[in-house]
C-alpha atoms as a PDB file:
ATOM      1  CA  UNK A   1      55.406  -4.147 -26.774  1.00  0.00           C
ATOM      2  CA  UNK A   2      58.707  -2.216 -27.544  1.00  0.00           C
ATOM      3  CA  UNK A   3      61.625  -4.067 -28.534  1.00  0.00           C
ATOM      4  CA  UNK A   4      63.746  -2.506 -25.800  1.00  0.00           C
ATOM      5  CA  UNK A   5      61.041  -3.905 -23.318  1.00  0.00           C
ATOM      6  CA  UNK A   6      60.557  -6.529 -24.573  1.00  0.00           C
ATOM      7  CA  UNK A   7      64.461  -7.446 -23.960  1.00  0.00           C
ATOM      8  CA  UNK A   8      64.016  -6.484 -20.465  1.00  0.00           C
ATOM      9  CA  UNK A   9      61.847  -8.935 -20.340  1.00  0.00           C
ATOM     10  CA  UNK A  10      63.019 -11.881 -21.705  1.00  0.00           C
ATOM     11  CA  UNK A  11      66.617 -10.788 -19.660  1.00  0.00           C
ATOM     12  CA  UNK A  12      64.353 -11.406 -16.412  1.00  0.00           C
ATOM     13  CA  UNK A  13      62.774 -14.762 -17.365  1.00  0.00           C
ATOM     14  CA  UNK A  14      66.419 -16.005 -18.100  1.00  0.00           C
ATOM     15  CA  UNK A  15      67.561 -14.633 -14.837  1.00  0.00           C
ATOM     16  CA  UNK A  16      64.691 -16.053 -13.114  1.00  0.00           C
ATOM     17  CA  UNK A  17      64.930 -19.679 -15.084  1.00  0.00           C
ATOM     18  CA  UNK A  18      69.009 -19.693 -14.210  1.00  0.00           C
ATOM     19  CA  UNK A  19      68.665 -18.936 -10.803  1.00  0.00           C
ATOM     20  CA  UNK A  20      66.303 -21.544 -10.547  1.00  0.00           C
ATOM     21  CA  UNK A  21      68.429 -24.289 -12.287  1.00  0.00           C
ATOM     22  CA  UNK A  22      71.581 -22.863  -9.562  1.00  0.00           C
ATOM     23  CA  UNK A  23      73.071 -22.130 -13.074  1.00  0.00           C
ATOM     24  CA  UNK A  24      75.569 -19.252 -13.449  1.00  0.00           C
ATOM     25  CA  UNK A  25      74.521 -16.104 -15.021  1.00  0.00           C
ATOM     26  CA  UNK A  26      77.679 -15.191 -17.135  1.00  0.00           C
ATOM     27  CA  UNK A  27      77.803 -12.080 -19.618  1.00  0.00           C
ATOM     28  CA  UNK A  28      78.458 -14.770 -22.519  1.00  0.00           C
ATOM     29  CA  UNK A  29      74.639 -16.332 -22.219  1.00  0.00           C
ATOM     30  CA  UNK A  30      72.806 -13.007 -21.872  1.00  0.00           C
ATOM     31  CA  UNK A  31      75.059 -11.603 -24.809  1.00  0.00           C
ATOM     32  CA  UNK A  32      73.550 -14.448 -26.902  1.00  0.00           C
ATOM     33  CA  UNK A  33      69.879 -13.762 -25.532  1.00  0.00           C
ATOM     34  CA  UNK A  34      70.367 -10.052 -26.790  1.00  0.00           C
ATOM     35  CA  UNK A  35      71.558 -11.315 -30.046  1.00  0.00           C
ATOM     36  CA  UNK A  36      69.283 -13.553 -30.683  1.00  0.00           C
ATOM     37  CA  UNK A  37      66.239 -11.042 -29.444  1.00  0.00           C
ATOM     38  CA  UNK A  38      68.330  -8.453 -31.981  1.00  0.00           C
ATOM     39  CA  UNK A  39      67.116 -10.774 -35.004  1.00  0.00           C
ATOM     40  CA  UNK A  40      64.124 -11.454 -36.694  1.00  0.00           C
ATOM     41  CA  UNK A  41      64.807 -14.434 -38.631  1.00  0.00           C
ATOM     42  CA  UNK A  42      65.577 -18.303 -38.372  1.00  0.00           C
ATOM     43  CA  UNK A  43      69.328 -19.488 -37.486  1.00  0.00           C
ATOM     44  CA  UNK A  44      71.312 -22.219 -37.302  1.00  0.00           C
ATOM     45  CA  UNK A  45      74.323 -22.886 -34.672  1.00  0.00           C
ATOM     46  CA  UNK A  46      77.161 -21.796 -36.889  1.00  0.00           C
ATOM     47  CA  UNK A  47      75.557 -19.092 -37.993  1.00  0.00           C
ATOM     48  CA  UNK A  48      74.845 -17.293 -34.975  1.00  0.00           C
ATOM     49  CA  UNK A  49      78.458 -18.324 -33.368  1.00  0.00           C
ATOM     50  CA  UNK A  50      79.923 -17.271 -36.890  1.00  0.00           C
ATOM     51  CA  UNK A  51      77.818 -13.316 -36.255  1.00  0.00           C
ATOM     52  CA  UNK A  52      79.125 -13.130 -32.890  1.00  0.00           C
ATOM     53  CA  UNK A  53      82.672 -14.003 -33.167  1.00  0.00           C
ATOM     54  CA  UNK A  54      82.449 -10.874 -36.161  1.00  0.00           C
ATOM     55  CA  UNK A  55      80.763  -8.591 -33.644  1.00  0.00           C
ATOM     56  CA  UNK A  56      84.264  -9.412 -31.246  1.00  0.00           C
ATOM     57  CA  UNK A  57      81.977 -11.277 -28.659  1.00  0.00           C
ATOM     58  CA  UNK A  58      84.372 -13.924 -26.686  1.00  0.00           C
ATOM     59  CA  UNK A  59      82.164 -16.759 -26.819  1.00  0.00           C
ATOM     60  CA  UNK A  60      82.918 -20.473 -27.624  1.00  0.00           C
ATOM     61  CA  UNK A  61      80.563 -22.812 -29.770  1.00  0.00           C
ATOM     62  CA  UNK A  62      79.831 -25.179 -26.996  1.00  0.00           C
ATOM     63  CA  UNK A  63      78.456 -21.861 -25.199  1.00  0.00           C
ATOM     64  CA  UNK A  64      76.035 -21.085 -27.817  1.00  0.00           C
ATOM     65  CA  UNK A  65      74.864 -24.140 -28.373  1.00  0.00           C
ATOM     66  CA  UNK A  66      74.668 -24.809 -24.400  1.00  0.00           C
ATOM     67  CA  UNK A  67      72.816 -21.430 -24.417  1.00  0.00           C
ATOM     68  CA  UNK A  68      70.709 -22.241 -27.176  1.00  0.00           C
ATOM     69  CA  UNK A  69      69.148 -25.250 -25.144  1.00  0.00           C
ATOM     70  CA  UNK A  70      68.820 -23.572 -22.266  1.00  0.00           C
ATOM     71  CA  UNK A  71      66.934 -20.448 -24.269  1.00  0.00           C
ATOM     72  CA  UNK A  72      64.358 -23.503 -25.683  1.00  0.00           C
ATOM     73  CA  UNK A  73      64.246 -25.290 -22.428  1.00  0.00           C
ATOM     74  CA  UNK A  74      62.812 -21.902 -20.529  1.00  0.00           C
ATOM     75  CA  UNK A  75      60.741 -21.188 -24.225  1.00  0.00           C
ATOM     76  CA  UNK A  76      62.315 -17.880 -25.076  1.00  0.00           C
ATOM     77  CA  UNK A  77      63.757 -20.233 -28.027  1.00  0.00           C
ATOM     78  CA  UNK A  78      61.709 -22.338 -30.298  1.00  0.00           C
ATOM     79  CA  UNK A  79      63.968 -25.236 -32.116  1.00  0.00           C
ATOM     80  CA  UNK A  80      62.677 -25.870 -35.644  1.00  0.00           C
ATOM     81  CA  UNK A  81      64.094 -29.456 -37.682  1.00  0.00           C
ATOM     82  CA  UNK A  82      62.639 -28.459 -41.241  1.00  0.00           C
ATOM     83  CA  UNK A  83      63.587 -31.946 -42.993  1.00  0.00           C
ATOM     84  CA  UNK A  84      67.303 -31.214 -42.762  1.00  0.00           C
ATOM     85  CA  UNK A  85      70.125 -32.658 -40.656  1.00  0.00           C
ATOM     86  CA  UNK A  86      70.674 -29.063 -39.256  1.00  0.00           C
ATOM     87  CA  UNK A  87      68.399 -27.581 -36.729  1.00  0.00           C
ATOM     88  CA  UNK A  88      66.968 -23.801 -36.905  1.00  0.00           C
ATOM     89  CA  UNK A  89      65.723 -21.633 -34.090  1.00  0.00           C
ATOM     90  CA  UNK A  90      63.935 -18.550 -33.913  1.00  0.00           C
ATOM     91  CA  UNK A  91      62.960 -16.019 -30.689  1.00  0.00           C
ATOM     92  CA  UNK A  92      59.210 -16.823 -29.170  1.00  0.00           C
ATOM     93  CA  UNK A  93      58.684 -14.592 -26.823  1.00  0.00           C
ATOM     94  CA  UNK A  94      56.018 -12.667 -27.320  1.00  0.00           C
ATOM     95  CA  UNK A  95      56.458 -13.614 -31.192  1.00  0.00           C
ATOM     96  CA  UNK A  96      52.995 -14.361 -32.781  1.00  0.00           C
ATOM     97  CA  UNK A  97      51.881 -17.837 -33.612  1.00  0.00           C
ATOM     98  CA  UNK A  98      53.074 -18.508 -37.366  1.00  0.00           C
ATOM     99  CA  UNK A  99      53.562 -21.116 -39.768  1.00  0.00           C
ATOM    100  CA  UNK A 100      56.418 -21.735 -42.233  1.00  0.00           C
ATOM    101  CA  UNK A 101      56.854 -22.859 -45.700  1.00  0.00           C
ATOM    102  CA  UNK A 102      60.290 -24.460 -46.511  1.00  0.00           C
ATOM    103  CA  UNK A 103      61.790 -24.682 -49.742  1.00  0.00           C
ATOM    104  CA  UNK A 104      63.119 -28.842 -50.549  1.00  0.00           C
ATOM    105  CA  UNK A 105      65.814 -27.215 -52.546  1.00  0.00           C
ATOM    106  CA  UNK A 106      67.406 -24.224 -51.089  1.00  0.00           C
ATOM    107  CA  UNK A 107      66.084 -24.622 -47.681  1.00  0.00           C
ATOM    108  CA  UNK A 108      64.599 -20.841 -47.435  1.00  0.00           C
ATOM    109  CA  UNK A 109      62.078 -20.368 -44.923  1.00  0.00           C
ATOM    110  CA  UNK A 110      58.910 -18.288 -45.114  1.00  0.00           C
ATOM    111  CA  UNK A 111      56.990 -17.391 -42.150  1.00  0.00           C
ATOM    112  CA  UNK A 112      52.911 -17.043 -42.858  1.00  0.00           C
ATOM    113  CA  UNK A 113      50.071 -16.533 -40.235  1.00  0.00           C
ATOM    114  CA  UNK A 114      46.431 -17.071 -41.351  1.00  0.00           C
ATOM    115  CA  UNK A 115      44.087 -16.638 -38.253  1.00  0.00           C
ATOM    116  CA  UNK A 116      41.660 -20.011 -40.310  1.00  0.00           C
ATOM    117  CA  UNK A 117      44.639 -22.452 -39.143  1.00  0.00           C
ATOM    118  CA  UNK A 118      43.835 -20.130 -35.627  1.00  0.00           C
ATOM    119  CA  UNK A 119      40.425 -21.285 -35.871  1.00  0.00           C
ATOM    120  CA  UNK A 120      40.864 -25.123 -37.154  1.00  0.00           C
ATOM    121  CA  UNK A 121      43.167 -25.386 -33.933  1.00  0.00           C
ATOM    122  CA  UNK A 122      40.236 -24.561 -31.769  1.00  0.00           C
ATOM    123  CA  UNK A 123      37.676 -26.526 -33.647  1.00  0.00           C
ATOM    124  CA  UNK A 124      39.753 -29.231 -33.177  1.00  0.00           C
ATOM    125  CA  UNK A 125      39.965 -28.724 -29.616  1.00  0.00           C
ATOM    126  CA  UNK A 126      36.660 -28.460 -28.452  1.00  0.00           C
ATOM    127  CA  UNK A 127      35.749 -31.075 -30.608  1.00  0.00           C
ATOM    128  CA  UNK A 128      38.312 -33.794 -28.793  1.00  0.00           C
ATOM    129  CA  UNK A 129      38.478 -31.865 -25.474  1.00  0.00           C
ATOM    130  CA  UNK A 130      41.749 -30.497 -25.532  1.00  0.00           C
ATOM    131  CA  UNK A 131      43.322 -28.043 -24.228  1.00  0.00           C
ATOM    132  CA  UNK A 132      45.704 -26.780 -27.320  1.00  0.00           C
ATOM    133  CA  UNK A 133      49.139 -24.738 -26.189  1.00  0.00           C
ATOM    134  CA  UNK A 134      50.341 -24.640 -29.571  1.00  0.00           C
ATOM    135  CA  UNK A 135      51.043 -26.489 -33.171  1.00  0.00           C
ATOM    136  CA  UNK A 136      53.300 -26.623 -35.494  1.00  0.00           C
ATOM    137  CA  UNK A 137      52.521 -26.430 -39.625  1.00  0.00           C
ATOM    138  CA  UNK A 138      55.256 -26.756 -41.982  1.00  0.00           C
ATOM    139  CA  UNK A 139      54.374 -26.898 -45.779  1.00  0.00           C
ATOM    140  CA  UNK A 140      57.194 -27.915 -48.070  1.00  0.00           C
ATOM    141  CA  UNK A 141      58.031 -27.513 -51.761  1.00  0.00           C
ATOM    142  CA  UNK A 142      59.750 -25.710 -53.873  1.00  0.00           C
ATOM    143  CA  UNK A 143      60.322 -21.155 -53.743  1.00  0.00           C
ATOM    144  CA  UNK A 144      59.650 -19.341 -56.971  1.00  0.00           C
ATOM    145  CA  UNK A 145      63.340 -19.690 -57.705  1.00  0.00           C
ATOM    146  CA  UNK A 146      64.023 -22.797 -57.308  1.00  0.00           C
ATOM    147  CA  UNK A 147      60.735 -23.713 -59.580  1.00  0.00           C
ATOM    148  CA  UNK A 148      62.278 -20.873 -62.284  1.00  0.00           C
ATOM    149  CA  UNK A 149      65.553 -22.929 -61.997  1.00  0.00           C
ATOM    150  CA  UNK A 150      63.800 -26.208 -62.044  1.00  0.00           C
ATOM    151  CA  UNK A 151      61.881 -25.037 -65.043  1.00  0.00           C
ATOM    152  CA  UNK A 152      65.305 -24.178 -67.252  1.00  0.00           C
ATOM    153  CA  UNK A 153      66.658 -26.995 -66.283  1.00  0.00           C
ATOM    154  CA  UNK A 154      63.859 -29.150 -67.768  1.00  0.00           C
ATOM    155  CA  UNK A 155      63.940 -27.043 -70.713  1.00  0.00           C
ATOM    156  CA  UNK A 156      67.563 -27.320 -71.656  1.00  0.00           C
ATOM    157  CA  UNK A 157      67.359 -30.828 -70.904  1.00  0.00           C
ATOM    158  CA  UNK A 158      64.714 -31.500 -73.219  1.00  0.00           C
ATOM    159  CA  UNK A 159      66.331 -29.389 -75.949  1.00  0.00           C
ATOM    160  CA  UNK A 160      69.120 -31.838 -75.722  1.00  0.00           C
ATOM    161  CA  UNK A 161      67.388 -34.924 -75.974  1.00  0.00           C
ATOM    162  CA  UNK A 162      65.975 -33.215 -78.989  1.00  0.00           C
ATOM    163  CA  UNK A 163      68.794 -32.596 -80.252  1.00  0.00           C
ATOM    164  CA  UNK A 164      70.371 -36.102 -79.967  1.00  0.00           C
ATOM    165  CA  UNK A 165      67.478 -37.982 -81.340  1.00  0.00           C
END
């Protein structure tokens, strides 16, 4: 599906889910839809309110974050807590089930899709009845960086212990 439909889209189901909830539809909340559709990568609060306020959009933090809950209550928004005090989100509609690995150090997040986790999920299910929607798989440990850093680190310290005795 085309980005530009695809933003038709997801402007509907937000229509649809506001109208429902007798919430207002103000240009402020669909401007943050189109901005978050617009990216293809996980975000905190700050960060998207931080982008927006550059791009001259008049919108306040309580709106975004307001938005933002609204986006993951009607699942056009998937909220992510990766071990840290801050939460990430990411678009999910029509955004293919993936996986993340999350570096302890930095915090960088890789997205990964292998269609075996696919078919474990469905083992799984038919083998305890269920009906699976979805799961979640986070692996955590440490990017090639931070292991290069890590690595240096251990290095230089050992030198100096070396040194000293």
């Amino acid at each position: 599906m085309s980005e530009q439909k695809t933003n038709e889209l997801v402007r509907k189901i937000f229509e649809a889910y506001l109208e429902n909830k007798n919430l207002r539809k103000t240009p402020e909340r669909f401007a943050i839809l189109e901005e978050i559709y617009s990216r293809n990568d996980h975000f905190d609060v700050e960060t998207l309110y931080i982008h927006m306020k550059n791009q001259k959009y008049r919108v306040s933090r309580a709106t975004v974050y307001n938005t933002l809950e609204l986006l993951v209550s009607c699942d056009l928004v998937t909220k992510h807590q990766f071990g840290k005090n801050m939460a990430q989100f990411e678009k999910s509609y029509g955004y293919r089930q993936h996986d993340h690995v999350i570096c302890i150090e930095c915090g960088k997040v890789v997205e990964f899709c292998d269609p075996r986790i696919h078919q474990i999920q469905t083992m799984v299910g038919d083998l305890l009845k269920f009906d699976v929607k979805h799961h979640s798989l986070n692996l955590y440990g440490f990017c090639s960086d931070c292991s290069m850093a890590n690595k240096v680190n251990e290095s230089a310290a050992t030198a100096a212990n070396l040194e000293t005795n």
